[in-house]
Protein backbone atom coordinates (compact mmCIF):
# COMPACT_ATOMS: atom_id res chain seq x y z
CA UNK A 1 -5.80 -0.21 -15.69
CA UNK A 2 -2.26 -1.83 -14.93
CA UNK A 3 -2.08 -4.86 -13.17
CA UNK A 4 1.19 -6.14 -11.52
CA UNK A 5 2.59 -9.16 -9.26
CA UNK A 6 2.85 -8.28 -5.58
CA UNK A 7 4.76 -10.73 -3.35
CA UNK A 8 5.09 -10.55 0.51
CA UNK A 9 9.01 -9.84 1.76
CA UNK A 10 8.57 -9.08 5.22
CA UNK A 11 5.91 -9.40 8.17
CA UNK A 12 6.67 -7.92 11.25
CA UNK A 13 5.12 -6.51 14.18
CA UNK A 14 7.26 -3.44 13.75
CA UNK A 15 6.13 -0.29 11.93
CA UNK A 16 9.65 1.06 11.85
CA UNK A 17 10.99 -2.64 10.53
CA UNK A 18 8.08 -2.25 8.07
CA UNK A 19 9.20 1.34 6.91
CA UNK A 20 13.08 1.11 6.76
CA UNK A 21 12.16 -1.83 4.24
CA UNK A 22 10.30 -0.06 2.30
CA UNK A 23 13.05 2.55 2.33
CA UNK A 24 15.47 0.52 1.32
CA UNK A 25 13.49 -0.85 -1.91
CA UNK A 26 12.50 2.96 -2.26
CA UNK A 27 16.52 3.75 -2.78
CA UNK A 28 16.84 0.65 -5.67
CA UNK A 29 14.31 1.82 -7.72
CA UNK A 30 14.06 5.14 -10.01
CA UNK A 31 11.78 7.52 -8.44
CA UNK A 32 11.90 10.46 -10.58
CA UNK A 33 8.17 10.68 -10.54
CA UNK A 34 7.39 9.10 -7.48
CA UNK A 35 3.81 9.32 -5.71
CA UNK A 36 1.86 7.81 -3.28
CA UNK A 37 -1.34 6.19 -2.90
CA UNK A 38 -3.38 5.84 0.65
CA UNK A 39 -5.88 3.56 2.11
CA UNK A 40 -7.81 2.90 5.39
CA UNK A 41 -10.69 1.52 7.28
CA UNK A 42 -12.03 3.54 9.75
CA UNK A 43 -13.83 1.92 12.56
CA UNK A 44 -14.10 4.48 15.07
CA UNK A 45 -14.40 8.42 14.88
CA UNK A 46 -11.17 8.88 16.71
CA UNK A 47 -9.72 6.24 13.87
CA UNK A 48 -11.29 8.86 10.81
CA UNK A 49 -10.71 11.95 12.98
CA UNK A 50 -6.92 10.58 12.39
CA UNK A 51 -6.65 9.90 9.04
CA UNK A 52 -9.08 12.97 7.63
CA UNK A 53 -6.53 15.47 8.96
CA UNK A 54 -3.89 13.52 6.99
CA UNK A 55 -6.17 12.95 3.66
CA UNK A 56 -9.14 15.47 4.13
CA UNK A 57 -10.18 15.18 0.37
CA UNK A 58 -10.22 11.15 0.52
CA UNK A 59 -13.10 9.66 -0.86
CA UNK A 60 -15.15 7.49 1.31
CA UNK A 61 -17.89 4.86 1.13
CA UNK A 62 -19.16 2.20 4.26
CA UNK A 63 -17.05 -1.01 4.78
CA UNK A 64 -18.00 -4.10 5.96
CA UNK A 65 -20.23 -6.91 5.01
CA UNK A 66 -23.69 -6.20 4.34
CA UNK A 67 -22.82 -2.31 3.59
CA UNK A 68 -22.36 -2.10 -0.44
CA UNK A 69 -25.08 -0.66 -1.54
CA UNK A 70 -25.74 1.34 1.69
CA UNK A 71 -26.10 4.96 1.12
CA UNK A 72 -23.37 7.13 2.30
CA UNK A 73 -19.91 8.31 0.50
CA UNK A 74 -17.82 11.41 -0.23
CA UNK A 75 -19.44 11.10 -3.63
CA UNK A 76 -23.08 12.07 -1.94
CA UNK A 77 -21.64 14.62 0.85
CA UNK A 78 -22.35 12.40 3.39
CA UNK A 79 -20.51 13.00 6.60
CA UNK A 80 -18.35 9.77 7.11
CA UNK A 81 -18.79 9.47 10.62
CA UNK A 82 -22.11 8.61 10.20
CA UNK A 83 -21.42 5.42 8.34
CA UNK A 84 -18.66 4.01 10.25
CA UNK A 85 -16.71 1.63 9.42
CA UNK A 86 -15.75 3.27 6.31
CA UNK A 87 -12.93 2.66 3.63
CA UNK A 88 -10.91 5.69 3.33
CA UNK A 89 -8.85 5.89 -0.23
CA UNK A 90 -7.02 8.61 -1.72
CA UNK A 91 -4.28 8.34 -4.60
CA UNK A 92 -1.34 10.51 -5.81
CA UNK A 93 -0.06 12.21 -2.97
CA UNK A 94 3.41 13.28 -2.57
CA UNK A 95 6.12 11.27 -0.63
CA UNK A 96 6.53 12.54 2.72
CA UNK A 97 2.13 11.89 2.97
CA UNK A 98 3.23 8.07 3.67
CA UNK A 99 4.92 8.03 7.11
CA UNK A 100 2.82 10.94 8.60
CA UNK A 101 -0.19 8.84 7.12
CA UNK A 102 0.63 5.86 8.67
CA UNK A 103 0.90 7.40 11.76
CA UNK A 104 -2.30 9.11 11.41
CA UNK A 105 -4.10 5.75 11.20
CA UNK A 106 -2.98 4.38 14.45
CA UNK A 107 -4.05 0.93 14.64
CA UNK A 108 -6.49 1.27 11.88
CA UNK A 109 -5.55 -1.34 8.89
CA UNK A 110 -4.15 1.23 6.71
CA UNK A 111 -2.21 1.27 3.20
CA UNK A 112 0.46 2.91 1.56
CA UNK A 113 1.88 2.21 -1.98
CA UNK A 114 4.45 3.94 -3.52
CA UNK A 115 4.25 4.27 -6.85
CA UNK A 116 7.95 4.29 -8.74
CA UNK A 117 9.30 5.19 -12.24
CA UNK A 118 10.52 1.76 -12.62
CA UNK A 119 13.06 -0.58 -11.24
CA UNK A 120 16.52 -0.89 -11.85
CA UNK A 121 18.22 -3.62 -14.55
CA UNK A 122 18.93 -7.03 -12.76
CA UNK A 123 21.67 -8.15 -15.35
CA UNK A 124 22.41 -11.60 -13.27
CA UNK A 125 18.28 -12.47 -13.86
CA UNK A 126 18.74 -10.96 -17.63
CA UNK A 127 16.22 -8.38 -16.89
CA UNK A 128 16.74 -4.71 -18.15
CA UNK A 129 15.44 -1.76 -16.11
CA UNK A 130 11.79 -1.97 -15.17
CA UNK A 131 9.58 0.66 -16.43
CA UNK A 132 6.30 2.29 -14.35
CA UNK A 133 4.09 -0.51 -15.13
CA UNK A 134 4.54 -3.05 -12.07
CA UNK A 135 7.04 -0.97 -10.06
CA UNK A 136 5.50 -0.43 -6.68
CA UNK A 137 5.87 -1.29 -2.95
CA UNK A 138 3.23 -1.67 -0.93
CA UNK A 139 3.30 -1.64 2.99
CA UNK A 140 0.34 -2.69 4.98
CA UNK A 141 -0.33 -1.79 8.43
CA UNK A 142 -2.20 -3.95 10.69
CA UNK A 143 -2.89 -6.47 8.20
CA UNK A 144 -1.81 -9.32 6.03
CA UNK A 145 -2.91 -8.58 2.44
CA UNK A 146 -3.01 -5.97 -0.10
CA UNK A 147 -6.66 -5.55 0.39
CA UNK A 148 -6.80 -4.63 4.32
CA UNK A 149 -9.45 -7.67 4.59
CA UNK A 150 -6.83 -9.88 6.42
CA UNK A 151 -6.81 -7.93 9.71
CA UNK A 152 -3.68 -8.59 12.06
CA UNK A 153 -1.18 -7.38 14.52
CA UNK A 154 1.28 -7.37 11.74
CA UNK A 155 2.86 -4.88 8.77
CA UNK A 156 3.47 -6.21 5.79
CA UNK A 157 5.96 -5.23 2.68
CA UNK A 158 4.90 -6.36 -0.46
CA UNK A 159 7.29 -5.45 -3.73
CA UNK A 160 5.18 -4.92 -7.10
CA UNK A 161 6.76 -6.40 -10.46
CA UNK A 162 5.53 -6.51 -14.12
CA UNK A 163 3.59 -9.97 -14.41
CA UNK A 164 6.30 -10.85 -17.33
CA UNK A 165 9.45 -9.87 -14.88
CA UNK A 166 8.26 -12.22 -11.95
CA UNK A 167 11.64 -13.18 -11.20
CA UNK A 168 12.52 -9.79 -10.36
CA UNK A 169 10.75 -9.42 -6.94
CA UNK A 170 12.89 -12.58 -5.42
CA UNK A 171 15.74 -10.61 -6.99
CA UNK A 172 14.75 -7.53 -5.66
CA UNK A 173 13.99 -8.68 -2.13
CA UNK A 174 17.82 -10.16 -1.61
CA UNK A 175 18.98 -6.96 -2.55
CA UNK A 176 17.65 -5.40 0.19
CA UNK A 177 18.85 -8.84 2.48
CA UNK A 178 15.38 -9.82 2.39
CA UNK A 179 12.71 -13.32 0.68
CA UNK A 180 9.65 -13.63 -0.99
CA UNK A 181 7.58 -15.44 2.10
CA UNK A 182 4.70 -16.00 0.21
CA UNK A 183 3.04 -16.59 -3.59
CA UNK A 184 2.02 -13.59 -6.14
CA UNK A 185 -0.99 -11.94 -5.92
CA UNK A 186 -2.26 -9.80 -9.11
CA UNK A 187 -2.60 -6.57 -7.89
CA UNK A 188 -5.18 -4.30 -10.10
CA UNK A 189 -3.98 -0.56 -9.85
């Protein structure tokens, strides 16, 4: 397991905003093998109805407190709408599954993280190119953090560096005429 440093670049109560930033990071960074990972909590069957036509082989399990342990997942061949709210995940889709995915989830708190070949060199911070480990972005719908458990009315872009290249996501936000607005957060992938 790889673990990276996430930082926060932009909150805004615009999907769109949200997604042409993520774009733009998207066009810095070598994506020669790019993928993308998804992840949701479902609260309502119109909410999973949603996101299962987008990710019908996600696996599932109940969400909420008081619900680990709880029987019910994809792993038992449960039917998920019998144990909503559940958390929706599904990893190493291709590309184009992010936008129609976050559309899919409507105002569920949702997830998307691209997963990159590596970042480019940032010669005025004396870093060389970036490799896979640590080069993501991250955009959250409808909530704060990576995790989804900060619920809000907000998207968030988060940019994904190796823990030893920290000064590359300030750098990498400007280039994109962004800031860091907030402190790392290790992010186990």
């Amino acid at each position: 397991m790889a673990n990276s440093y996430a930082q926060p670049i932009l909150r805004t109560g615009s999907l769109d905003e949200a997604l042409r930033a993520a774009r733009r990071l998207l066009e810095l960074a070598d994506t020669s093998t790019i993928e993308v990972d998804c992840e949701a909590i479902a609260r309502t069957p119109r909410e999973l109805d949603g996101l299962l036509a987008q990710i019908p082989e996600a696996d599932w399990w109940p969400y909420g407190p008081g619900r680990p342990g709880r029987s019910g997942s994809s792993r038992d061949g449960d039917r998920p709408a019998d144990h909503l709210p559940v958390f929706l995940s599904d990893w190493c889709r291709p590309v184009h599954t992010a936008e129609v995915f976050l559309a899919a989830a409507g105002s569920a708190p949702a997830m998307v993280r691209w997963d990159l070949t590596g970042w480019p060199a940032a010669p005025e911070i004396e870093l060389g190119p970036g490799g896979t480990r640590g080069a993501y972005v991250t955009l959250t719908a409808h909530a704060r953090d990576l995790y989804l458990e900060e619920p809000a009315g907000v998207h968030t872009v988060f940019v994904h560096v190796a823990q030893a290249e920290a000064d590359r996501a300030p750098w990498l936000a400007a280039q994109v005429g962004l800031r860091v607005i907030g402190g790392p957060a290790m992010a186990p992938l």
